[in-house]
N, C-alpha and C. Protein backbone atom coordinates (compact mmCIF):
# COMPACT_ATOMS: atom_id res chain seq x y z
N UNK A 1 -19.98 -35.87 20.15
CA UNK A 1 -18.83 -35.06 20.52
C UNK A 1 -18.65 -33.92 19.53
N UNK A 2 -18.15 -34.54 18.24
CA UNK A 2 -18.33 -32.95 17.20
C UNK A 2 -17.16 -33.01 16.96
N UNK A 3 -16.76 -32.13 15.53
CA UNK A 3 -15.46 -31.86 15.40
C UNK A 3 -14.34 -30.87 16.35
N UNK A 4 -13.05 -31.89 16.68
CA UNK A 4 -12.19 -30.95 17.26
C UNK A 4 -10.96 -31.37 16.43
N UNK A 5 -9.93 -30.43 16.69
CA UNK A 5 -8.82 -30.37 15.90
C UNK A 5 -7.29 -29.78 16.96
N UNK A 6 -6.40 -29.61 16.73
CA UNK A 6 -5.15 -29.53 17.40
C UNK A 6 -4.13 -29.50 16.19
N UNK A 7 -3.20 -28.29 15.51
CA UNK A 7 -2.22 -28.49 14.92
C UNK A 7 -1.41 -27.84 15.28
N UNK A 8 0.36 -27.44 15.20
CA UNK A 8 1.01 -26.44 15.12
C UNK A 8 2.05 -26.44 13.93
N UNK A 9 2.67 -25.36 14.00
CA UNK A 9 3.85 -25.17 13.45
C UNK A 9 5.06 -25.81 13.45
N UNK A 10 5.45 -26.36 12.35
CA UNK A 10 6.42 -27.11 12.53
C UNK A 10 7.89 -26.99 11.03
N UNK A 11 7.33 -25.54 10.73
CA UNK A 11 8.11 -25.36 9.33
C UNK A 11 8.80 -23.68 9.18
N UNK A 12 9.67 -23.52 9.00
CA UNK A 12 9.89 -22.10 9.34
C UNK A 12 8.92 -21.28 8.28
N UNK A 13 9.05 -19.63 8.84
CA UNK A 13 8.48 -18.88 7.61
C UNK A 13 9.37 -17.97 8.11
N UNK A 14 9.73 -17.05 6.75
CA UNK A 14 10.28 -15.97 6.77
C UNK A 14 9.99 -15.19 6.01
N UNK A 15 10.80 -13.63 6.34
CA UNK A 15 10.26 -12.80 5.69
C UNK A 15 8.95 -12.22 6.06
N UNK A 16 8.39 -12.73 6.83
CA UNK A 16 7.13 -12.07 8.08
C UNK A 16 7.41 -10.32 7.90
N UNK A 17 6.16 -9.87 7.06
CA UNK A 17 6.27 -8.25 7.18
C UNK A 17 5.85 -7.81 8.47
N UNK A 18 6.60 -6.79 9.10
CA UNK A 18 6.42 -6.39 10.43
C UNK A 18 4.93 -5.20 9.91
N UNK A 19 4.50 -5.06 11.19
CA UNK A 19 3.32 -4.00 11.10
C UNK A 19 2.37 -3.89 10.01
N UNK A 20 1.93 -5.45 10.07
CA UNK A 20 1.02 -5.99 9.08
C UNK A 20 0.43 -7.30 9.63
N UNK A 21 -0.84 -7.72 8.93
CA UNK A 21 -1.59 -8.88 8.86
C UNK A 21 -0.89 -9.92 8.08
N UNK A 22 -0.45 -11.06 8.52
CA UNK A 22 -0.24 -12.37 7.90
C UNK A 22 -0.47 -13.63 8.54
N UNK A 23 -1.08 -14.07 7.40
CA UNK A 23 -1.66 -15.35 7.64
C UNK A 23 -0.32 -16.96 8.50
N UNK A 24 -0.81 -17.32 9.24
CA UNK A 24 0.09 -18.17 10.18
C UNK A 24 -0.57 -19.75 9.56
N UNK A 25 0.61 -20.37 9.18
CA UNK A 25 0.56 -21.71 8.98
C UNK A 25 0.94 -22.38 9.90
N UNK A 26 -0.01 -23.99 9.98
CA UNK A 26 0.33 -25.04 10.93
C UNK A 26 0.35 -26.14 10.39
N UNK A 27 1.34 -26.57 10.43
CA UNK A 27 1.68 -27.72 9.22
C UNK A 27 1.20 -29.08 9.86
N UNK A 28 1.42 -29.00 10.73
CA UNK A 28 1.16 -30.46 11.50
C UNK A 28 0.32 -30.83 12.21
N UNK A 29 -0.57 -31.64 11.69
CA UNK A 29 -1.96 -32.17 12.93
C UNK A 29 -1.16 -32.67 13.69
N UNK A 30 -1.73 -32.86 15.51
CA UNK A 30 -1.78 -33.49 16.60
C UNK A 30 -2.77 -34.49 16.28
N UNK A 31 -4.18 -33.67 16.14
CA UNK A 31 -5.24 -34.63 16.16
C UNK A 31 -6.21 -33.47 15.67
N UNK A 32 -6.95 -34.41 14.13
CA UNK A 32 -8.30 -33.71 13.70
C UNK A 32 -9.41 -34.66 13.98
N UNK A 33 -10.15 -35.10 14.45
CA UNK A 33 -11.22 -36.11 14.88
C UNK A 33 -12.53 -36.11 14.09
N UNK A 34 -12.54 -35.21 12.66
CA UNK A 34 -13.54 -35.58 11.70
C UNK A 34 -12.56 -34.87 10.26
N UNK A 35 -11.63 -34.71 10.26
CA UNK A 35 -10.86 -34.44 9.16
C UNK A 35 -11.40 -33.11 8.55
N UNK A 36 -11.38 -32.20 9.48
CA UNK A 36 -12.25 -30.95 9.08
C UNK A 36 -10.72 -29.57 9.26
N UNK A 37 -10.04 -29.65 9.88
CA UNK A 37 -8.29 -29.25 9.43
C UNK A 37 -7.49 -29.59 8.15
N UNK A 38 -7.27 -28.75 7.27
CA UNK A 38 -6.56 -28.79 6.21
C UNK A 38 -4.45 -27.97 6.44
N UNK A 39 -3.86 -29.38 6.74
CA UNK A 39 -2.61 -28.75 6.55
C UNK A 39 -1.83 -27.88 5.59
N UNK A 40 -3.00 -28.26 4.46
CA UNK A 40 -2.47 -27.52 3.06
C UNK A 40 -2.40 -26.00 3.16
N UNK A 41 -3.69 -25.41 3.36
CA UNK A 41 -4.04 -24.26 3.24
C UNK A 41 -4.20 -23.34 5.21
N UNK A 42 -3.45 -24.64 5.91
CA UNK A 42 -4.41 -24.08 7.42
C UNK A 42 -5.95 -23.54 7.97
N UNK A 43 -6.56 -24.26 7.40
CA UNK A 43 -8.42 -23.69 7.93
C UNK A 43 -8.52 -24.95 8.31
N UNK A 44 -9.30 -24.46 9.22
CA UNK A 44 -10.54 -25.48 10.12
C UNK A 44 -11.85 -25.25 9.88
N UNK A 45 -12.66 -26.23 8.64
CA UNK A 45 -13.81 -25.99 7.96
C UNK A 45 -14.39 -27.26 8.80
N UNK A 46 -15.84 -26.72 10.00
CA UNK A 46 -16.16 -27.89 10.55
C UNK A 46 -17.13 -28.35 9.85
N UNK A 47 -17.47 -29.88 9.60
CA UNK A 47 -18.51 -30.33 9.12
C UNK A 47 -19.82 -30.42 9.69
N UNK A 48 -20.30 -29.71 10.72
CA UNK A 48 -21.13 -29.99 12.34
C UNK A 48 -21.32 -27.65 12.66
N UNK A 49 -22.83 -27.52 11.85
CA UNK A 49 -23.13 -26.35 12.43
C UNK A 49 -22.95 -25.80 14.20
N UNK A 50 -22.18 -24.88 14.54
CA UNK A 50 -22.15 -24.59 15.55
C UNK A 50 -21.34 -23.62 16.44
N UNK A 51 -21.52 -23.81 17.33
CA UNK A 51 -20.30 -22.35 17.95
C UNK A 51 -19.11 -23.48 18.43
N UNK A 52 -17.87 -23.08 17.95
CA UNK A 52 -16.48 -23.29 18.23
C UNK A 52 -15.50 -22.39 19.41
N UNK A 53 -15.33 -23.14 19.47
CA UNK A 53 -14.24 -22.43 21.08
C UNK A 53 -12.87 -22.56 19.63
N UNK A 54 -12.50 -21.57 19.84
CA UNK A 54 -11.24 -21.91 19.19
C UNK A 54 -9.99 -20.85 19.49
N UNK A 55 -8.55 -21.82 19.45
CA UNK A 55 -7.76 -21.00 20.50
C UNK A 55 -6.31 -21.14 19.30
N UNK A 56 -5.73 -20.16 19.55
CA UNK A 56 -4.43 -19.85 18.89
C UNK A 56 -3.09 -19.36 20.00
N UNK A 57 -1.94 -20.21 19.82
CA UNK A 57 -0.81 -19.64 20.35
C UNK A 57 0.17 -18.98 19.35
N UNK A 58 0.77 -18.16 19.87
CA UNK A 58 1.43 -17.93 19.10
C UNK A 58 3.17 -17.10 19.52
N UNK A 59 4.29 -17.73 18.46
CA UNK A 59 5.38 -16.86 19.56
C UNK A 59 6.58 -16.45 18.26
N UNK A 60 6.85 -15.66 18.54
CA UNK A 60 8.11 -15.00 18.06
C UNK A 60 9.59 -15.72 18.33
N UNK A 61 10.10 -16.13 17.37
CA UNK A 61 11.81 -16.50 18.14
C UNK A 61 12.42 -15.62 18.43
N UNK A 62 12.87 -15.44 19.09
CA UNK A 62 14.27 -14.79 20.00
C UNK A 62 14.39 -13.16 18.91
N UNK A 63 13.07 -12.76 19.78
CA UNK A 63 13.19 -10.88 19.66
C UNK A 63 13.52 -10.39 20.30
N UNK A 64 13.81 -8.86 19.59
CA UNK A 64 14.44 -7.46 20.34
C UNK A 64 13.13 -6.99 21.34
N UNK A 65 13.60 -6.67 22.50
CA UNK A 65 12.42 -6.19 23.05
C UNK A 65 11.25 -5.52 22.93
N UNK A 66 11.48 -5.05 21.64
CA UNK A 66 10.89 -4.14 21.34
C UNK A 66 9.77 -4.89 20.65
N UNK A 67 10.23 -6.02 20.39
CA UNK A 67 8.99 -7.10 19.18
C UNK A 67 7.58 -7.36 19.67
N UNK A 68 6.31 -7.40 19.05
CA UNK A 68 5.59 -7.47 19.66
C UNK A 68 4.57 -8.25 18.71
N UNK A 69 3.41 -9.32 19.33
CA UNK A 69 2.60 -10.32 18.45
C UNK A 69 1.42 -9.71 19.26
N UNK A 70 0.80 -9.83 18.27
CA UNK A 70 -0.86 -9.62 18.64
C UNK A 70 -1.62 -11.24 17.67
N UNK A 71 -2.31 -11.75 18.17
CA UNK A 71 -3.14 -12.72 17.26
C UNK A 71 -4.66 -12.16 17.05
N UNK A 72 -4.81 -12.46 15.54
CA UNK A 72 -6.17 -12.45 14.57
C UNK A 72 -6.77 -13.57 14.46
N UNK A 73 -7.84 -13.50 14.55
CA UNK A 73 -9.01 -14.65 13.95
C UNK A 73 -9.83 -14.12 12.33
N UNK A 74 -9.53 -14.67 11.72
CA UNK A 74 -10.36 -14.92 10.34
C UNK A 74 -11.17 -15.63 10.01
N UNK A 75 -12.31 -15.23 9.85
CA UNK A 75 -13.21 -16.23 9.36
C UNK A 75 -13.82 -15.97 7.75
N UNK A 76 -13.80 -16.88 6.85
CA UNK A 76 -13.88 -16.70 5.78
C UNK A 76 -13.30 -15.83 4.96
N UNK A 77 -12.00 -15.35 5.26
CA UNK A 77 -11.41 -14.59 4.57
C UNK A 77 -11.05 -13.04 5.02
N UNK A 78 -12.12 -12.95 5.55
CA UNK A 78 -11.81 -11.21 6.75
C UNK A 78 -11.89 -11.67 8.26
N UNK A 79 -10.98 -10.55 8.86
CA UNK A 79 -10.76 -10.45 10.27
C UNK A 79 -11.94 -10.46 10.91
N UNK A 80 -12.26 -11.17 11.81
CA UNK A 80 -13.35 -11.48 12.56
C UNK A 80 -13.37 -11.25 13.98
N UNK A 81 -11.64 -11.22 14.69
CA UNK A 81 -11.72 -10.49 15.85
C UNK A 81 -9.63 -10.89 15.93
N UNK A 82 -9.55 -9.93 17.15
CA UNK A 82 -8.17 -9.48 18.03
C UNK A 82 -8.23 -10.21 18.93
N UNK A 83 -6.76 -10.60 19.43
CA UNK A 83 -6.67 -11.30 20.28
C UNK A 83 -5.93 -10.35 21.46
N UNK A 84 -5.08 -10.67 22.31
CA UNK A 84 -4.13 -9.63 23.23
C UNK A 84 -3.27 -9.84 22.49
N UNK A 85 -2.00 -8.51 22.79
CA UNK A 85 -1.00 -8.53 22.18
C UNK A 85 0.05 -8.54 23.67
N UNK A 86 1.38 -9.20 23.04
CA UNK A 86 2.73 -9.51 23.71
C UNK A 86 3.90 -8.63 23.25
N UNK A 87 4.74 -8.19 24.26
CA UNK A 87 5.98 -7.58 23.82
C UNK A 87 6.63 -8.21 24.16
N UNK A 88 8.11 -8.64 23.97
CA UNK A 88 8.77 -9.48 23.76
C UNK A 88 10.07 -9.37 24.50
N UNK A 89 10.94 -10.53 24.05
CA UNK A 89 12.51 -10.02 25.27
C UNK A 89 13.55 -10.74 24.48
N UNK A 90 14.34 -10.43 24.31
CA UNK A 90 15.86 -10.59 23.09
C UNK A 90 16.08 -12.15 23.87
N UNK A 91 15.59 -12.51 25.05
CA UNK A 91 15.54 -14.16 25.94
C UNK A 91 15.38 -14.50 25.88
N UNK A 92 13.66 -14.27 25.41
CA UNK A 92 12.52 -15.29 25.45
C UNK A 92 11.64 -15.16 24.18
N UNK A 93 10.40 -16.24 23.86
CA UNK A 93 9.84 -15.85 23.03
C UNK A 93 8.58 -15.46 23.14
N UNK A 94 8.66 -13.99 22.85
CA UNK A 94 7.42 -13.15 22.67
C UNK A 94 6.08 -13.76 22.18
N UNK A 95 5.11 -14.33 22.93
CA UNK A 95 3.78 -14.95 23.02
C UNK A 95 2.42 -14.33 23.13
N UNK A 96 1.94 -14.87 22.36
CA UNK A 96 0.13 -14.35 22.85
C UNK A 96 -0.50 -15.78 22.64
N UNK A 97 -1.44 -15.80 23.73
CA UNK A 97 -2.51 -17.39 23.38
C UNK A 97 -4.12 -16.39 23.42
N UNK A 98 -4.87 -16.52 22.38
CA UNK A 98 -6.22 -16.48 22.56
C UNK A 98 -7.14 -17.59 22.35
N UNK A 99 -7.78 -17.64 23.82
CA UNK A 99 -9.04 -18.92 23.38
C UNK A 99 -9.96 -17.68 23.02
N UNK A 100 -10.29 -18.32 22.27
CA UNK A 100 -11.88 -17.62 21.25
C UNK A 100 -13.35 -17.53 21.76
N UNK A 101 -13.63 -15.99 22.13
CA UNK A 101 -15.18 -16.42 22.76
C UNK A 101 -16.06 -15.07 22.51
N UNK A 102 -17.48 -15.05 21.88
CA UNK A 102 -17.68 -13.52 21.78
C UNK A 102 -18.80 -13.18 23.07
N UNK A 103 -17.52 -12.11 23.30
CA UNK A 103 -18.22 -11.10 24.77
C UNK A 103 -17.69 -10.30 24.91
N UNK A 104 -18.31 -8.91 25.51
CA UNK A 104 -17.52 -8.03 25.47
C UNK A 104 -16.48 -7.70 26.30
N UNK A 105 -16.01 -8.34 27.06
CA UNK A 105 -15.22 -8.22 27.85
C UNK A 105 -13.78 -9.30 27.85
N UNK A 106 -14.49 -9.74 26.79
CA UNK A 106 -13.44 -11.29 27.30
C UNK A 106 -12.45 -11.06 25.89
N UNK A 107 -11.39 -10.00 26.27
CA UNK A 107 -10.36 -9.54 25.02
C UNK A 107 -9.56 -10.73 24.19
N UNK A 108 -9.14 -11.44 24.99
CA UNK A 108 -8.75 -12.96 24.49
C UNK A 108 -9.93 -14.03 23.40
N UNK A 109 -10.95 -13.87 23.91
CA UNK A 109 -11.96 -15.16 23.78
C UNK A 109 -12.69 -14.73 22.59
N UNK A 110 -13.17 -15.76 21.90
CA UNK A 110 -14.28 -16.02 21.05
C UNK A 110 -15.19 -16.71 21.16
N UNK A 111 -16.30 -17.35 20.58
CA UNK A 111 -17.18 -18.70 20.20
C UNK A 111 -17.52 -17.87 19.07
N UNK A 112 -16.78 -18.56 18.34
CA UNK A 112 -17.42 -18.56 16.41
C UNK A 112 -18.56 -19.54 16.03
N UNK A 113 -19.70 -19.03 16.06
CA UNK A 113 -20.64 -19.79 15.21
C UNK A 113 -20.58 -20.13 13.31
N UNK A 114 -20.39 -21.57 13.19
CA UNK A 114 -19.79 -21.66 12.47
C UNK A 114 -21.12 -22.58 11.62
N UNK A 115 -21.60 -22.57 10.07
CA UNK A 115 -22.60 -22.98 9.58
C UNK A 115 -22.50 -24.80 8.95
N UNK A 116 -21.05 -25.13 9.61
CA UNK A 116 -20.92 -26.85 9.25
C UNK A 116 -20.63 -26.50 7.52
N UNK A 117 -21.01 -25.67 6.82
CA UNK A 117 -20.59 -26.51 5.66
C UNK A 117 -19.23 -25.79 4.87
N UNK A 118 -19.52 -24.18 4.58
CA UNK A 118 -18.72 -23.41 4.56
C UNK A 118 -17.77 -22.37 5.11
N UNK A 119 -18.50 -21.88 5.98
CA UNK A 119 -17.64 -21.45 7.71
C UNK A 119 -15.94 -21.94 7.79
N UNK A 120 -15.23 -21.02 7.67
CA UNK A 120 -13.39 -21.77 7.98
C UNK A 120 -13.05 -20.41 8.53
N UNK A 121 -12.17 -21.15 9.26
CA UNK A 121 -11.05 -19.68 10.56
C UNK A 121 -9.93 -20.46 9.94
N UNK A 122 -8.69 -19.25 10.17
CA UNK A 122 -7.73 -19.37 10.13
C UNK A 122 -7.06 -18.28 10.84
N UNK A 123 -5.24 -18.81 11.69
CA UNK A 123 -5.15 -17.94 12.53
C UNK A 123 -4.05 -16.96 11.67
N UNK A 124 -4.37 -15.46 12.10
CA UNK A 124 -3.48 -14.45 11.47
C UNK A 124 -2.44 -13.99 12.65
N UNK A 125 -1.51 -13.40 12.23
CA UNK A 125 -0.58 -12.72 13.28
C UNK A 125 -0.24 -10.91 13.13
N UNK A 126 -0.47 -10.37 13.87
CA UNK A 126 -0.39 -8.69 13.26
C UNK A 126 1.58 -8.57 14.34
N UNK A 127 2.15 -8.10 14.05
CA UNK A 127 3.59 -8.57 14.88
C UNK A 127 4.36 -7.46 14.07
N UNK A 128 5.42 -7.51 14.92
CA UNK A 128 6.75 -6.46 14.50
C UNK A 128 8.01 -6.92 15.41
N UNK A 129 8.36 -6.82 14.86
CA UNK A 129 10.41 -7.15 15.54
C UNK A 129 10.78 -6.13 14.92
N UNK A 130 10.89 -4.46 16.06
CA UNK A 130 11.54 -3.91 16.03
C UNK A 130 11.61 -3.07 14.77
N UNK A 131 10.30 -3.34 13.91
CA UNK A 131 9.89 -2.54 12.79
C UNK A 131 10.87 -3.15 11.52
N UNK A 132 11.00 -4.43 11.94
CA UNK A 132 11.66 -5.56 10.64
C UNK A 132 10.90 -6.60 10.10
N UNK A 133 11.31 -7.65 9.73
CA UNK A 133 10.82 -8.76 9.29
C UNK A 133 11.06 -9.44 10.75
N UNK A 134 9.66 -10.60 11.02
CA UNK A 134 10.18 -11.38 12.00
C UNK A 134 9.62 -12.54 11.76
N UNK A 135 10.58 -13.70 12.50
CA UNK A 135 9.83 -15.22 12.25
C UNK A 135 9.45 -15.96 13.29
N UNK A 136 8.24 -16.62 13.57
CA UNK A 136 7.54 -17.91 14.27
C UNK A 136 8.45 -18.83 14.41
N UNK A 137 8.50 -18.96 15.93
CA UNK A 137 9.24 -19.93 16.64
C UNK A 137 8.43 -21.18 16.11
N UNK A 138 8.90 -22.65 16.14
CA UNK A 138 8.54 -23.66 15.18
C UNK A 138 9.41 -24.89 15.51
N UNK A 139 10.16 -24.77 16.63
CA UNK A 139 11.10 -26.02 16.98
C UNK A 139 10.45 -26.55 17.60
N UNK A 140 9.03 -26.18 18.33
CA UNK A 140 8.15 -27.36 19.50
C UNK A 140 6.95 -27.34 19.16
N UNK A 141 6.51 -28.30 18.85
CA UNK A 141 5.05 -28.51 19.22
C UNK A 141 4.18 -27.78 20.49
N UNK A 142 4.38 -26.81 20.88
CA UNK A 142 3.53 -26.24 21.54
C UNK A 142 3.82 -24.77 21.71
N UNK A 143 5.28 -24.20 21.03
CA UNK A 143 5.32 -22.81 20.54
C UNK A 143 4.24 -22.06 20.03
N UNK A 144 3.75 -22.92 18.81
CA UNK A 144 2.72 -22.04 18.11
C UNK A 144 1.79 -22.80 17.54
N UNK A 145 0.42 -22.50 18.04
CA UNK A 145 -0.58 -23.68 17.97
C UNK A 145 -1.58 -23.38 17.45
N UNK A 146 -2.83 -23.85 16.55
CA UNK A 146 -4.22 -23.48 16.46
C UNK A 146 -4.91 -24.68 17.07
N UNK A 147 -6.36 -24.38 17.68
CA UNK A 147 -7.06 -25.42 17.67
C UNK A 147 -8.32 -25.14 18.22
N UNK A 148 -9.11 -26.08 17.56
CA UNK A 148 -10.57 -26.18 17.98
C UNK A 148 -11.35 -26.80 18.08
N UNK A 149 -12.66 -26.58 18.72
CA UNK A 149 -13.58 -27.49 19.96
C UNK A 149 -14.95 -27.40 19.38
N UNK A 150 -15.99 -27.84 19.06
CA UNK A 150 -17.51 -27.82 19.08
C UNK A 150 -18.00 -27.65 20.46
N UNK A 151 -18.79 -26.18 20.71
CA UNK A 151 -18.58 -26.44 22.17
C UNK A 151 -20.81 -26.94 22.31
N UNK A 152 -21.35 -26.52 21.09
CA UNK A 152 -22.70 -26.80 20.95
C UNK A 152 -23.57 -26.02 19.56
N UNK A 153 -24.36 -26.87 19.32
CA UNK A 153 -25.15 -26.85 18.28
C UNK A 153 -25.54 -25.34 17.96
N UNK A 154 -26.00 -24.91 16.84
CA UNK A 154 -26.46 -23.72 16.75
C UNK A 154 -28.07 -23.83 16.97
């Protein structure tokens, strides 16, 4: 089967600089199935060379319409790809989900080939509320999520 993983957010952050890159924490495993998710630092370092499907949600609490999330993928430390971006509603919370896949067409998706030993993603958020500080919704387990799949060997 291979390593898969499932965590989200479950801790506030604040102070989120608007119209910038920051790194998104997920404090809480669902389920890591080879202990290759670190809650400490948020990376998913798989132990198993290969391409990863890997998917990020992500949402804003209760923005001005004007707020807007885009999700990043990092791998080893630099941006590795964009996800779609969301504008938002003073109602609801402003969302983007990317499953991870590389093609050129597929703006959402990735498959990160990943080398099993040193290889780690972590998910970033590029976002603005209204050209302020804004914060990650974090009251549900399925607001704001990372997770990932071995989808086959390299």
């Amino acid at each position: 089967v291979g390593p898969t993983f499932k965590a989200y957010k479950s801790a506030a952050s604040t102070g989120n600089t608007a119209n910038g890159a920051i790194k998104v924490t997920f404090e809480t495993e669902v389920w890591d199935s080879d202990s290759c998710y670190n809650t400490t630092n948020s990376r998913f370092t798989p132990n198993v060379a290969g391409y990863y499907l890997i998917t990020s949600h992500l949402e804003i609490a209760h923005a001005a319409t004007t707020a807007r999330v885009m999700g990043q993928l990092y791998k080893n430390g630099s941006i590795y790809a964009e996800g779609a971006g969301s504008q938002g509603d003073a109602q609801f919370y402003p969302s983007v989900s990317k499953v991870t896949l590389i093609a050129p067409f597929a703006r959402s998706t990735w498959l990160v080939p990943m080398n099993g030993s040193s290889d780690y993603v972590e998910a970033y958020s590029y976002g603005t509320n209204n050209g302020s500080a804004y914060s990650f919704a974090y009251d549900q387990n399925y607001r704001c999520t990372f997770e990932g799949i071995l989808m086959r060997g390299l």
